[in-house]
Protein backbone atom coordinates (compact mmCIF):
# COMPACT_ATOMS: atom_id res chain seq x y z
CA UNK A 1 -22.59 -47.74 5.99
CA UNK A 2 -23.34 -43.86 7.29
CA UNK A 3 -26.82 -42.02 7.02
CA UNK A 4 -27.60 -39.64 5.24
CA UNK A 5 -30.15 -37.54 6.60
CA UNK A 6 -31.77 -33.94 5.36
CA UNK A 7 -34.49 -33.41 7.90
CA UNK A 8 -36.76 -30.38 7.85
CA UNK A 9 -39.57 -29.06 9.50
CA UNK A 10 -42.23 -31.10 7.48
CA UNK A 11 -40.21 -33.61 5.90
CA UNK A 12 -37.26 -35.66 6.66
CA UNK A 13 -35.06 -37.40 3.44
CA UNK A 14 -33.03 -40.61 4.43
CA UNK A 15 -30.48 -42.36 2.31
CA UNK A 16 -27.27 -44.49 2.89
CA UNK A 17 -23.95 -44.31 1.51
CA UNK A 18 -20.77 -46.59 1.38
CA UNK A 19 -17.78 -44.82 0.34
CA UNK A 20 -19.25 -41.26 0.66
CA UNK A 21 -19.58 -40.55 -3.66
CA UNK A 22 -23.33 -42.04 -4.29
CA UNK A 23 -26.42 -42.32 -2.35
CA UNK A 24 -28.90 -45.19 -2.45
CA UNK A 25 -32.37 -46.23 -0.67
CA UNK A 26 -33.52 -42.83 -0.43
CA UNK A 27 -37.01 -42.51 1.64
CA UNK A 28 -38.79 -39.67 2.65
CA UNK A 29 -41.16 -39.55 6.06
CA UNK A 30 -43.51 -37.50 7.56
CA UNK A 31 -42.10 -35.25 10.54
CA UNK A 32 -45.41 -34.51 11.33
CA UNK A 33 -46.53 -36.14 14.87
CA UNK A 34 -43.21 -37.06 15.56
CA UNK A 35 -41.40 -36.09 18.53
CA UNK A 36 -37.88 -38.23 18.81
CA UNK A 37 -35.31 -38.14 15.92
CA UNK A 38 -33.97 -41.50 16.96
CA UNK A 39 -37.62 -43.14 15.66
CA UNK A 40 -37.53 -41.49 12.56
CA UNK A 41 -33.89 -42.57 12.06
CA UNK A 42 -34.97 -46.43 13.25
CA UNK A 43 -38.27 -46.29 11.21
CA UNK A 44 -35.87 -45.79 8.10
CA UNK A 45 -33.37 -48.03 9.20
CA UNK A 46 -35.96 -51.06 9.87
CA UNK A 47 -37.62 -50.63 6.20
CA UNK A 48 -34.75 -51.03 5.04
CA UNK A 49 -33.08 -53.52 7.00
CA UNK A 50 -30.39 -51.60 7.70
CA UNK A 51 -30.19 -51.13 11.40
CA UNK A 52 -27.69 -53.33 11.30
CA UNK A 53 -25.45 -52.13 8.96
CA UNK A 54 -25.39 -48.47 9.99
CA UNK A 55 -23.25 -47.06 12.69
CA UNK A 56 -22.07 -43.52 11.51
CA UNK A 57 -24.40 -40.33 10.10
CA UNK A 58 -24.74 -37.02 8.63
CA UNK A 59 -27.68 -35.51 9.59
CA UNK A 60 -28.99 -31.88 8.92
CA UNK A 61 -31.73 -30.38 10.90
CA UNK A 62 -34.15 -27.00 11.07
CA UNK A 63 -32.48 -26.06 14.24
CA UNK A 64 -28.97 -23.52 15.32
CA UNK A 65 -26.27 -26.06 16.59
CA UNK A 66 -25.23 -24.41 19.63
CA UNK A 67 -24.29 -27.11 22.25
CA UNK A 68 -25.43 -30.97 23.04
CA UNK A 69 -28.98 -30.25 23.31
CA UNK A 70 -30.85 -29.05 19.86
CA UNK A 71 -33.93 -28.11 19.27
CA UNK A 72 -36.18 -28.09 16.26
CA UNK A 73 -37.24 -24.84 15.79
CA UNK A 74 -40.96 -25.45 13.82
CA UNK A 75 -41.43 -28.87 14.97
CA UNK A 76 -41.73 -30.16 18.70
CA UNK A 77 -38.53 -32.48 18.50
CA UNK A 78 -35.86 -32.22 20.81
CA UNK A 79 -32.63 -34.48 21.50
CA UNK A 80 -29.32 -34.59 22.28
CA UNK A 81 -26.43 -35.38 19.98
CA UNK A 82 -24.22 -37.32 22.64
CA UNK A 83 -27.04 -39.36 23.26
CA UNK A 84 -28.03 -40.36 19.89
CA UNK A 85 -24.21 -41.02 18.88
CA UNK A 86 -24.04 -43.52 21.96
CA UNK A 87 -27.22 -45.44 20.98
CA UNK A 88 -27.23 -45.85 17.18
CA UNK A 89 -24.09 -43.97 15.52
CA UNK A 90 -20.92 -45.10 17.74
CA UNK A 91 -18.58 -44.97 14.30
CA UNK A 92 -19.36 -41.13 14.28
CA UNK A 93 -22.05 -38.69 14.05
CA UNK A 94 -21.63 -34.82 12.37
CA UNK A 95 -24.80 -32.56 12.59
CA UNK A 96 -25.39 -29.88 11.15
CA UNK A 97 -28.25 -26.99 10.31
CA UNK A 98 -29.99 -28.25 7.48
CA UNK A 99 -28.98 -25.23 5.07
CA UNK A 100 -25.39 -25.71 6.14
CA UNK A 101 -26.04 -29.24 5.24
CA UNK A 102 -26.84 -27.87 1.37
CA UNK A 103 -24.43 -25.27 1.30
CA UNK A 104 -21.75 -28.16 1.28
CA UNK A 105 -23.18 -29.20 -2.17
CA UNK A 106 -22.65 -25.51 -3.65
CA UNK A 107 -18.83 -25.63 -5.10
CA UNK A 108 -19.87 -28.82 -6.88
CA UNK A 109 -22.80 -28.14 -8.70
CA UNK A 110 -22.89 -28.83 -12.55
CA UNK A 111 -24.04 -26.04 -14.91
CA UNK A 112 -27.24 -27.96 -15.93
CA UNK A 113 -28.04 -27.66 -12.37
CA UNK A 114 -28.50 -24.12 -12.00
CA UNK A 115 -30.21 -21.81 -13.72
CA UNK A 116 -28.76 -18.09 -13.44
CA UNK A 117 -31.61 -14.98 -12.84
CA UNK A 118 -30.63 -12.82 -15.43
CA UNK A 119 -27.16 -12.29 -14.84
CA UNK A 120 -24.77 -15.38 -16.64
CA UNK A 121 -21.34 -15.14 -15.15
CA UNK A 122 -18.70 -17.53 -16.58
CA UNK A 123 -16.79 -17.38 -13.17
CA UNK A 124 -18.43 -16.84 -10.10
CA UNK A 125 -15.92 -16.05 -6.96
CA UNK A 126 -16.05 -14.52 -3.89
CA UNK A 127 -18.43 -15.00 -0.44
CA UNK A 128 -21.85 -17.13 -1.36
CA UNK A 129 -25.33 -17.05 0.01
CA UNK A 130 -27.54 -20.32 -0.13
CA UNK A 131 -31.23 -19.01 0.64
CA UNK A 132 -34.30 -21.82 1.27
CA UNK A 133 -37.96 -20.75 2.00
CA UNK A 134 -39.75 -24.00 3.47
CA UNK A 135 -41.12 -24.81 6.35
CA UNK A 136 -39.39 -22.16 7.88
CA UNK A 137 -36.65 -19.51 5.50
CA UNK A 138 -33.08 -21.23 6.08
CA UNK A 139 -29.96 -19.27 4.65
CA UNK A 140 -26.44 -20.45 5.19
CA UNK A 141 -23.24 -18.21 4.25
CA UNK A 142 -20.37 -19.79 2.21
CA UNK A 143 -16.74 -17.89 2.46
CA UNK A 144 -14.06 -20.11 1.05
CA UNK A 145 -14.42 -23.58 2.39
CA UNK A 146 -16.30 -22.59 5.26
CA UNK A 147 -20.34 -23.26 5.96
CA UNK A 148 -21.43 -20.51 8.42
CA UNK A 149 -25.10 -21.15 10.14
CA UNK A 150 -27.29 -18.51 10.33
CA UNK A 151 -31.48 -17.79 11.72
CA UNK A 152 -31.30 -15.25 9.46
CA UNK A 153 -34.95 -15.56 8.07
CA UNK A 154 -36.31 -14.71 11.94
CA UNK A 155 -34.88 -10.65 11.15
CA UNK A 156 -38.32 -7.99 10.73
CA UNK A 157 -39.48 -7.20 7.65
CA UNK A 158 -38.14 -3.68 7.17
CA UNK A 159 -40.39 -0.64 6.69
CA UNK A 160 -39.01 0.51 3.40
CA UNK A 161 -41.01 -2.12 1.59
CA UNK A 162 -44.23 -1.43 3.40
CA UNK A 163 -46.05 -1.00 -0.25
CA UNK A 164 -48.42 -1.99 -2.28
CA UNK A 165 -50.80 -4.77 -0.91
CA UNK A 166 -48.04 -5.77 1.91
CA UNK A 167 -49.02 -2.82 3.95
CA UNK A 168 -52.80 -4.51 4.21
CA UNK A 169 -51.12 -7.85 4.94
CA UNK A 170 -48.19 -6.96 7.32
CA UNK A 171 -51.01 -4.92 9.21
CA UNK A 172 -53.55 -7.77 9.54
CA UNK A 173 -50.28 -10.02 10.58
CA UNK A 174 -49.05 -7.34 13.04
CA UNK A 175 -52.87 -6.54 14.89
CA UNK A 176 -53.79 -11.24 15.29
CA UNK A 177 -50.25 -11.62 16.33
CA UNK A 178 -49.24 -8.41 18.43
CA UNK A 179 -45.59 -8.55 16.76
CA UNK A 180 -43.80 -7.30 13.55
CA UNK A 181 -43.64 -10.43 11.10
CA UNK A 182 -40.34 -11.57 10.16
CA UNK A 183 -39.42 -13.30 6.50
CA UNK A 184 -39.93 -16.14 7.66
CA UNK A 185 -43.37 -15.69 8.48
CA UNK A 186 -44.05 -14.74 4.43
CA UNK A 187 -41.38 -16.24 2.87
CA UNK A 188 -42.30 -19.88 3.42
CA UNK A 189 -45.26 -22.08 2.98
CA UNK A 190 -47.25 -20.91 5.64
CA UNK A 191 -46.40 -17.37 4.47
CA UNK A 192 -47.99 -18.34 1.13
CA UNK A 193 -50.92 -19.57 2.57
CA UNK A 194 -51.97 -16.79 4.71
CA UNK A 195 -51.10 -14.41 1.65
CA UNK A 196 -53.51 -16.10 -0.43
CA UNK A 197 -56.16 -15.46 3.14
CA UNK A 198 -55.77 -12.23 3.63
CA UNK A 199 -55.79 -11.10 -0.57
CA UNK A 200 -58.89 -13.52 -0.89
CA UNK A 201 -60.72 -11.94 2.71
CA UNK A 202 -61.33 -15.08 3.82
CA UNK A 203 -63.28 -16.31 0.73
CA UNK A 204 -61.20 -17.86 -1.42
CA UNK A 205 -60.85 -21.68 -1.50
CA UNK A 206 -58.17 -24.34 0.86
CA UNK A 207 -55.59 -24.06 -1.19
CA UNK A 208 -52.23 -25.20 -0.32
CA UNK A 209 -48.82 -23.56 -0.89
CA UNK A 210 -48.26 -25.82 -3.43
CA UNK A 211 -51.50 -25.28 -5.52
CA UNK A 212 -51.35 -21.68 -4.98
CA UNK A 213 -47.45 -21.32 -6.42
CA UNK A 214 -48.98 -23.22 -9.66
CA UNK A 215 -52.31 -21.83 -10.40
CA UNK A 216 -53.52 -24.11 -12.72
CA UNK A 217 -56.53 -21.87 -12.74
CA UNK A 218 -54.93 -18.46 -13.69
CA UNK A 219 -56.57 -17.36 -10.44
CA UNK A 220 -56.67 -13.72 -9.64
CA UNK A 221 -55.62 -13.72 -6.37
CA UNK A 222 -53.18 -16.88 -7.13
CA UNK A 223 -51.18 -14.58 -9.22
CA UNK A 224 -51.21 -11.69 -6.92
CA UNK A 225 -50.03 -13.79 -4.07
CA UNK A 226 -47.00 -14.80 -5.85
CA UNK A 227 -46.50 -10.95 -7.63
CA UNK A 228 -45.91 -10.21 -3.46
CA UNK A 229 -44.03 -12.84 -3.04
CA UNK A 230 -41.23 -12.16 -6.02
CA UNK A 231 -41.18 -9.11 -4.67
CA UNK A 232 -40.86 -9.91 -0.61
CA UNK A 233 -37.90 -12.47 -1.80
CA UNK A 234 -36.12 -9.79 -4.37
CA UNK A 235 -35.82 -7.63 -1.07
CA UNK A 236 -35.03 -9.85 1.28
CA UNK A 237 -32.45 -10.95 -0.69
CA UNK A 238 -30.50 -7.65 -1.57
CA UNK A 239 -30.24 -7.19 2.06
CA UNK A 240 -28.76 -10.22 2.46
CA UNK A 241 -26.54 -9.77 0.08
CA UNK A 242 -25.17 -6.69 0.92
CA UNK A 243 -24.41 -7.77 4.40
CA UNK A 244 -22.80 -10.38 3.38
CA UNK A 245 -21.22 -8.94 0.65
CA UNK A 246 -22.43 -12.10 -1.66
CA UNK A 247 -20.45 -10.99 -4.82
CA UNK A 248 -19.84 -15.17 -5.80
CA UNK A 249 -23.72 -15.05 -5.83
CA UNK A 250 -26.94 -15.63 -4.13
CA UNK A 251 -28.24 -19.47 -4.49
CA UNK A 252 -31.70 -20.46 -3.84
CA UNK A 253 -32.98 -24.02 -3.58
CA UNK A 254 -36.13 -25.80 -2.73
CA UNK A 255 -39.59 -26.96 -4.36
CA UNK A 256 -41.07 -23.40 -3.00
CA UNK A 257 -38.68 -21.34 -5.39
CA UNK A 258 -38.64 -23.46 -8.03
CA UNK A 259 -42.27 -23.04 -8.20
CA UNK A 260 -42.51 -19.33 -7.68
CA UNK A 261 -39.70 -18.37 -10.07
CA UNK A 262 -40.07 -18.96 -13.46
CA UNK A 263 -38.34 -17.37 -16.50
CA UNK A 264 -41.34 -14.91 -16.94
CA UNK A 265 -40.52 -13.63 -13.74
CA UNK A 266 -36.71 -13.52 -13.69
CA UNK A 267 -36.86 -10.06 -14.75
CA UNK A 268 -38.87 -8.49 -11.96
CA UNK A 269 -37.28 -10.48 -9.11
CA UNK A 270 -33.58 -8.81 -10.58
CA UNK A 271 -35.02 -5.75 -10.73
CA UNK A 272 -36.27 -5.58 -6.87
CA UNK A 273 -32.78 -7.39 -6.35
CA UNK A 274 -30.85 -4.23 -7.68
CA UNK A 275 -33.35 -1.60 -6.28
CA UNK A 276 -31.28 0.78 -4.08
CA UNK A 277 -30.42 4.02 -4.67
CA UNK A 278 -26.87 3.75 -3.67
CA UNK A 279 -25.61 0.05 -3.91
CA UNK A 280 -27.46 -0.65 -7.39
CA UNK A 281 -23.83 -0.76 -9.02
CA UNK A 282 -22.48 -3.64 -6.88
CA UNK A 283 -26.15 -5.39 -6.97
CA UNK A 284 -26.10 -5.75 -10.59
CA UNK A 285 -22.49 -7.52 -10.51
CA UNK A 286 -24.25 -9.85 -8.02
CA UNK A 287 -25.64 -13.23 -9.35
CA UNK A 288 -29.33 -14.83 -8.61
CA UNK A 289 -28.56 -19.00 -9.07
CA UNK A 290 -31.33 -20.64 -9.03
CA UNK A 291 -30.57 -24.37 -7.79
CA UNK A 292 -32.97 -26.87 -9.97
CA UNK A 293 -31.79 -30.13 -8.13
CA UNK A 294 -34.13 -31.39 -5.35
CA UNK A 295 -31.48 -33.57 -3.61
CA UNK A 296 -29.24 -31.20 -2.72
CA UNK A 297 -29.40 -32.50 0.61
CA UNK A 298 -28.09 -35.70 0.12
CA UNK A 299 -25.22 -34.23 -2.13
CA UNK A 300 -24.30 -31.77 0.99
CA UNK A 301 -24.17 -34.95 3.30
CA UNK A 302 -22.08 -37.14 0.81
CA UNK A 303 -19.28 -34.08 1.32
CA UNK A 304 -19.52 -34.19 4.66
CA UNK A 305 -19.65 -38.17 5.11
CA UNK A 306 -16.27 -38.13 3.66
CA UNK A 307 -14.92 -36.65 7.10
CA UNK A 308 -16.08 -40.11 8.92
C-alpha cells in the first residue's frame, strides 16, 4: 500500500491507496505541537493498523524541496527525506511542495468541480497557475506536464495598491514588525485575522478566520475585512498572472477561498483581476477557476503514486 499524505502548516490529511486510482482511510491530524513528520506518519499508520502494510509514499509539504534536508516553513518540523525513506518507506518515497502536490490534480478535474469567475471558456490551454491562501499563500506553476514549485506568496506587497483602508493596515503591519508585509502575511488565515484587528482597533471580538470569512452576523467590520481581501487577492493575482503568462487560467483552491469568494463577489474580484492600464486586453482572456473540491490533495498524490 503507499501513503498518501497532504500536509500543511496546520493540518496534515492521510490516506492509503492500492493501485494508485482511489483513496481510502482518510484522517486528518493536528500539526500543531508536533515536531517529527515520521510521528505524524506512524500516529496514522497505528490507527489504522497499517504500519504494516505500508512501505512506499507521496507526501506534500509547506516547505521548497531543495536538497535532503527540508524544512517546514510555518511550523517547527524539520527532517530529512533519505532518512525517512530508510526507516518507514523502503518501496519508494516522492515529496513534493504541497501546492505542487495539488497542481498534479489540475488536468483532471471534472467541470462540476470548478466553478469559473466570470469568464466560461469551453477550452482552456496554455501555462496554469494553482494559487492556495492557508496557513501560509502556496502557488505552484503548471506548463505542459510539468509542476514547477514556487515561494511565491513571500514577494512585497507592491505600492500601487497602497489604497483605501490597506494603507492604515500595511502601515500598522510595517511600524510592529519593522518590514514591508508580503501576501502571505494578508492573504492567509492569519492575514484575516489581524485584518479584522486592526479595522476593529482592537475592540472587536476573537474571531477566527473562519468565522470572520462567514459572518453569520452581517458584521460591519466582517464585511470590510473580506471587501480588502477580494481586493488584495484580485491583485495579487494579475501579477501573477502576467508573469507567468497564465493564459490556460488561474486556479484557486482551499476552504479560505471558497469562503471568501462567492458569486456576489465574482464580479469585483474580475474586475481588480483585469485592472491595468496596459495589459487589461490579455487579462480579460485570462480565466479565474475556482476549485470547489477539498481533497484535491489526495487526487494530486494518487497521480503521482502511479510513478511508484
Amino acid at each position: 500500500m503507499i501513503l498518501l499524505a497532504d500536509i500543511g502548516a496546520t493540518n496534515a490529511r492521510f490516506s492509503v491507496t492500492n493501485e494508485g486510482f482511489q483513496y481510502e482511510y482518510s484522517e486528518i491530524l493536528e500539526v500543531a505541537g508536533c515536531v517529527s513528520l515520521e510521528k505524524l506518519c506512524m500516529d496514522y499508520l497505528n490507527k489504522y493498523q497499517l504500519a504494516n502494510k505500508v512501505n512506499k509514499a507521496v507526501i506534500g509539504v509547506p516547505a521548497p524541496i531543495i536538497d535532503d534536508e527540508v524544512s517546514f516553513v510555518n511550523a517547527n518540523i524539520s527532517f530529512s527525506i533519505k532518512d525517512l525513506k530508510k526507516k518507514l518507506f523502503k518501496g519508494g518515497l516522492i515529496v513534493v511542495n504541497d501546492l505542487a502536490l495539488q497542481a498534479h490534480a489540475i488536468k483532471d478535474l471534472e467541470r462540476s468541480e470548478v466553478s469559473f469567475i466570470g469568464l466560461n471558456k469551453q477550452q482552456v490551454n496554455g501555462p496554469k497557475i494553482l494559487v492556495s491562501p492557508g496557513t501560509g499563500l502556496g502557488l505552484a506553476g503548471i506548463t505542459d506536464q510539468e509542476i514547477i514549485s514556487t515561494e511565491a506568496g513571500h514577494l512585497n506587497i507592491s505600492q500601487k495598491e497602497v489604497k483605501y483602508d490597506l494603507k492604515k493596515i500595511i502601515d500598522t503591519f510595517t511600524s510592529a514588525n519593522k518590514r514591508i508585509p508580503t501576501y502571505e502575511d494578508f492573504l492567509s488565515g492569519k492575514g484575516i485575522r489581524y485584518f479584522y484587528e486592526v479595522l476593529s482597533e482592537g475592540r472587536g471580538a476573537n474571531l477566527s478566520s473562519e468565522e470572520i470569512l462567514n459572518n453569520k452576523d452581517k458584521n460591519e467590520i466582517c464585511s470590510k475585512t473580506k471587501e480588502l481581501l477580494i481586493y488584495l487577492l484580485g491583485s495579487y493575482l494579475r501579477y501573477m498572472a502576467l508573469v507567468w503568462g497564465s493564459t490556460g487560467g488561474v486556479f484557486l483552491s482551499g476552504s479560505i477561498v471558497n469562503s471568501l469568494i462567492t458569486k456576489e463577489t465574482y464580479q469585483t474580484l474580475r474586475e481588480v483581476f483585469e485592472d491595468s492600464e496596459t495589459m487589461k486586453d490579455l487579462l480579460k482572456t485570462i480565466p479565474l477557476i475556482l476549485v470547489t473540491i477539498d481533497d484535491i490533495g489526495f487526487r494530486g498524490a494518487l497521480e503521482l503514486s502511479k510513478k511508484l
